[in-house]
C-alpha atoms as a PDB file:
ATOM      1  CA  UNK A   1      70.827 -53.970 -19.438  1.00  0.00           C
ATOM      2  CA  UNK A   2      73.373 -51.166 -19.755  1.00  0.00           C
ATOM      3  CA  UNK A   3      71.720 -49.819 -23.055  1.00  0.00           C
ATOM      4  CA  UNK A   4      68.694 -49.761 -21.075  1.00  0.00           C
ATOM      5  CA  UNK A   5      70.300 -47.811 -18.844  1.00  0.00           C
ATOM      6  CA  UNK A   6      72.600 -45.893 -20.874  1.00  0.00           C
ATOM      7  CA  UNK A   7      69.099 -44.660 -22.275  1.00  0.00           C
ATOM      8  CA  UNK A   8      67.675 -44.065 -19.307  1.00  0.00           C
ATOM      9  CA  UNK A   9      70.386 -41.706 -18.040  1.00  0.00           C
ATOM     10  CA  UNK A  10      70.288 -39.837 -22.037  1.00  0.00           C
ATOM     11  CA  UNK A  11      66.429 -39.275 -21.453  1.00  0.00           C
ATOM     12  CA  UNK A  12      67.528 -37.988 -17.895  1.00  0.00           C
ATOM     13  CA  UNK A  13      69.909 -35.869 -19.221  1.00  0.00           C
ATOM     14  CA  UNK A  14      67.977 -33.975 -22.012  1.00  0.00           C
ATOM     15  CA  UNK A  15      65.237 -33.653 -18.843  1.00  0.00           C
ATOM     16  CA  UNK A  16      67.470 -32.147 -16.998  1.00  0.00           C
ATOM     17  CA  UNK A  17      68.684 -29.768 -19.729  1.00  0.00           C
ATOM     18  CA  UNK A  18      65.066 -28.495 -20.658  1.00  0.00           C
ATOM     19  CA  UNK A  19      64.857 -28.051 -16.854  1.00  0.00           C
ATOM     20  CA  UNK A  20      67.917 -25.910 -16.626  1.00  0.00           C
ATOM     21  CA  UNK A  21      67.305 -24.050 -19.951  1.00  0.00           C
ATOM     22  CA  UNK A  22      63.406 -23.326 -18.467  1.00  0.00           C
ATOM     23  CA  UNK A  23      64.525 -22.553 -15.047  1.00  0.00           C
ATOM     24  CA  UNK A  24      66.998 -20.222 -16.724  1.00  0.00           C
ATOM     25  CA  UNK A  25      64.398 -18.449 -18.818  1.00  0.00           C
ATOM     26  CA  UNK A  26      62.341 -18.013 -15.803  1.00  0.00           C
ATOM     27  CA  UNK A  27      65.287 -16.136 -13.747  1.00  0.00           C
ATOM     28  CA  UNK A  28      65.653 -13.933 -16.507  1.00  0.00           C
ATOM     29  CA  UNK A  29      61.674 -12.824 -17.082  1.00  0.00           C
ATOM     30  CA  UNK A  30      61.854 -12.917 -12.987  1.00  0.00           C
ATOM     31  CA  UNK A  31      65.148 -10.370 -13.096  1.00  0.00           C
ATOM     32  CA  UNK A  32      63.676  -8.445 -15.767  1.00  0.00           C
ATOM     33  CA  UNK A  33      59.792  -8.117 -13.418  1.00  0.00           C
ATOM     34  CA  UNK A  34      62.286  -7.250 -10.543  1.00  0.00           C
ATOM     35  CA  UNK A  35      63.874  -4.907 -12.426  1.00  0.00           C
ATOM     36  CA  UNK A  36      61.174  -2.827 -13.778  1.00  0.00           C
ATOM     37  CA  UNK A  37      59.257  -2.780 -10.089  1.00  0.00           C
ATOM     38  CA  UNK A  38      62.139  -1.111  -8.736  1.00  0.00           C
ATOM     39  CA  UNK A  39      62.545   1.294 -11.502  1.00  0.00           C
ATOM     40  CA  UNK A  40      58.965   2.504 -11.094  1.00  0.00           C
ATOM     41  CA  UNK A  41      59.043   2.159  -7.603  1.00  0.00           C
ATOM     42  CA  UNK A  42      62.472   4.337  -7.063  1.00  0.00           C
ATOM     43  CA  UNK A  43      60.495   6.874  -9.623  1.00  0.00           C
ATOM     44  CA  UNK A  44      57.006   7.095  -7.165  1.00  0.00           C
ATOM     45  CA  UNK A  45      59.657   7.435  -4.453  1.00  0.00           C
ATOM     46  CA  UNK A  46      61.556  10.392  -6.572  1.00  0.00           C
ATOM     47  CA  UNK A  47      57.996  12.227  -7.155  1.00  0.00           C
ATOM     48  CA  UNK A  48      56.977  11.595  -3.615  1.00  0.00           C
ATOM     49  CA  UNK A  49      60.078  13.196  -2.352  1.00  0.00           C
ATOM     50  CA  UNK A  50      59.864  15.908  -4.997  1.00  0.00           C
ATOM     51  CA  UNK A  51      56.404  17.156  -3.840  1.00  0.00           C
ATOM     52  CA  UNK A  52      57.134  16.645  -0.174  1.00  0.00           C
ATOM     53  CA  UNK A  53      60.351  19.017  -0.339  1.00  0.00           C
ATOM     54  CA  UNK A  54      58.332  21.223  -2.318  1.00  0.00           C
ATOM     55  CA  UNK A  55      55.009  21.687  -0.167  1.00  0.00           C
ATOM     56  CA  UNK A  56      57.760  21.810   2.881  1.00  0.00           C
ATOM     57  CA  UNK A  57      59.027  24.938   1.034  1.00  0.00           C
ATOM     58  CA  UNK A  58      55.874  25.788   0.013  1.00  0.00           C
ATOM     59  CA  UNK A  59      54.418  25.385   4.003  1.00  0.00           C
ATOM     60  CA  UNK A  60      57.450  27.747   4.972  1.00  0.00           C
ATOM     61  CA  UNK A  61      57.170  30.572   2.880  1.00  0.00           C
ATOM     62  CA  UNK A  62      53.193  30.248   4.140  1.00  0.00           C
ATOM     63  CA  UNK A  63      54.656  30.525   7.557  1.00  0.00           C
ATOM     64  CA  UNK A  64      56.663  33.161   6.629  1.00  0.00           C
ATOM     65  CA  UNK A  65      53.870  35.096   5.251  1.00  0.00           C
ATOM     66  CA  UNK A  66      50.866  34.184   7.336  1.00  0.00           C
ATOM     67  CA  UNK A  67      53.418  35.581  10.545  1.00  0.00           C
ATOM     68  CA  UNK A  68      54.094  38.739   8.659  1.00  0.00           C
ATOM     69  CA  UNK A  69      50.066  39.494   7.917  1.00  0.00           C
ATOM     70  CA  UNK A  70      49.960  38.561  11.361  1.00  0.00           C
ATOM     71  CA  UNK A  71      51.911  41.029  12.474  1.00  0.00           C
ATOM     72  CA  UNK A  72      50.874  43.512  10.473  1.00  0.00           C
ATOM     73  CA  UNK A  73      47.731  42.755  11.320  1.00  0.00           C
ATOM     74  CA  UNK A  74      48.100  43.673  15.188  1.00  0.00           C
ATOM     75  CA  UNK A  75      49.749  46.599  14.051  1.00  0.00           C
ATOM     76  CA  UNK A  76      46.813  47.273  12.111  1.00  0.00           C
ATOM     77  CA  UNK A  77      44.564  47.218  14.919  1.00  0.00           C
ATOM     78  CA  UNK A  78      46.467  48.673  17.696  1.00  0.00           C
ATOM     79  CA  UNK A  79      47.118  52.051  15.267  1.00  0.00           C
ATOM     80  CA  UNK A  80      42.784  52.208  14.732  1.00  0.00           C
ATOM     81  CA  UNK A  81      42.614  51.038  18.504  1.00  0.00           C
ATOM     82  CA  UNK A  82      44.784  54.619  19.086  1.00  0.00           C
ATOM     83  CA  UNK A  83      43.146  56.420  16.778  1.00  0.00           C
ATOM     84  CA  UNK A  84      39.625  55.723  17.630  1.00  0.00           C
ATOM     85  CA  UNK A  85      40.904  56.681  21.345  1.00  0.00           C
ATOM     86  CA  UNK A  86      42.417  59.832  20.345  1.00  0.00           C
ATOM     87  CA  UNK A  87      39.207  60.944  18.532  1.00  0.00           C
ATOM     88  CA  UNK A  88      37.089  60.509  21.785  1.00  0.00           C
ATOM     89  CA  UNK A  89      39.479  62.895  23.019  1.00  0.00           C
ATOM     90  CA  UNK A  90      40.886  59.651  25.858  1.00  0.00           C
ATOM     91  CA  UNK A  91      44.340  60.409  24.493  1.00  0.00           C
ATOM     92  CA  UNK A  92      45.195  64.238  24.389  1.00  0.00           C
ATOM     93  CA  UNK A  93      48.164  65.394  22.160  1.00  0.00           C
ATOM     94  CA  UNK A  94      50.817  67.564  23.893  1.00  0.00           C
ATOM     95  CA  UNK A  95      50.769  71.496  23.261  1.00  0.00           C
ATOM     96  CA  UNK A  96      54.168  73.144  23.274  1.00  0.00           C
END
């Protein structure tokens, strides 16, 4: 009976070193997945934050520049608006 058993436990053992030695194996191919979705997904996030600092630059110089032809813009008009007036003699220049 014990070499029965003695073989027993030597079958059990070599089972349970395949197991380890697959298990193992499959942690590292599992690390190594792991590993390469983070290191794409960090470099989407790095291109994502790229072009969303640079269309939030990009948006504020369009502020900056849409306010400015805005401006100039009313400027524009009011100086026709006066001139226009001044020609249909509403607004009379001072004589000295």
């Amino acid at each position: 009976m014990a070499v029965t058993s003695a073989v027993g436990d030597l079958v059990a053992s070599i089972y349970e070193l395949f197991a380890s030695f697959v298990g193992a194996i499959v942690s590292l191919v599992q690390g190594l997945f792991n590993m390469i979705a983070g290191f794409v997904g960090g470099l989407v996030h790095l291109v994502r934050d790229v072009f969303a600092g640079v269309f939030r630059a990009v948006g504020g110089l369009g502020n900056f520049v849409f306010g400015n032809m805005l401006v100039i813009g009313v400027v524009g008009v009011v100086a026709y608006l006066v001139l226009q007036a001044s020609k249909q003699g509403k607004i009379q220049a001072k004589k000295n």
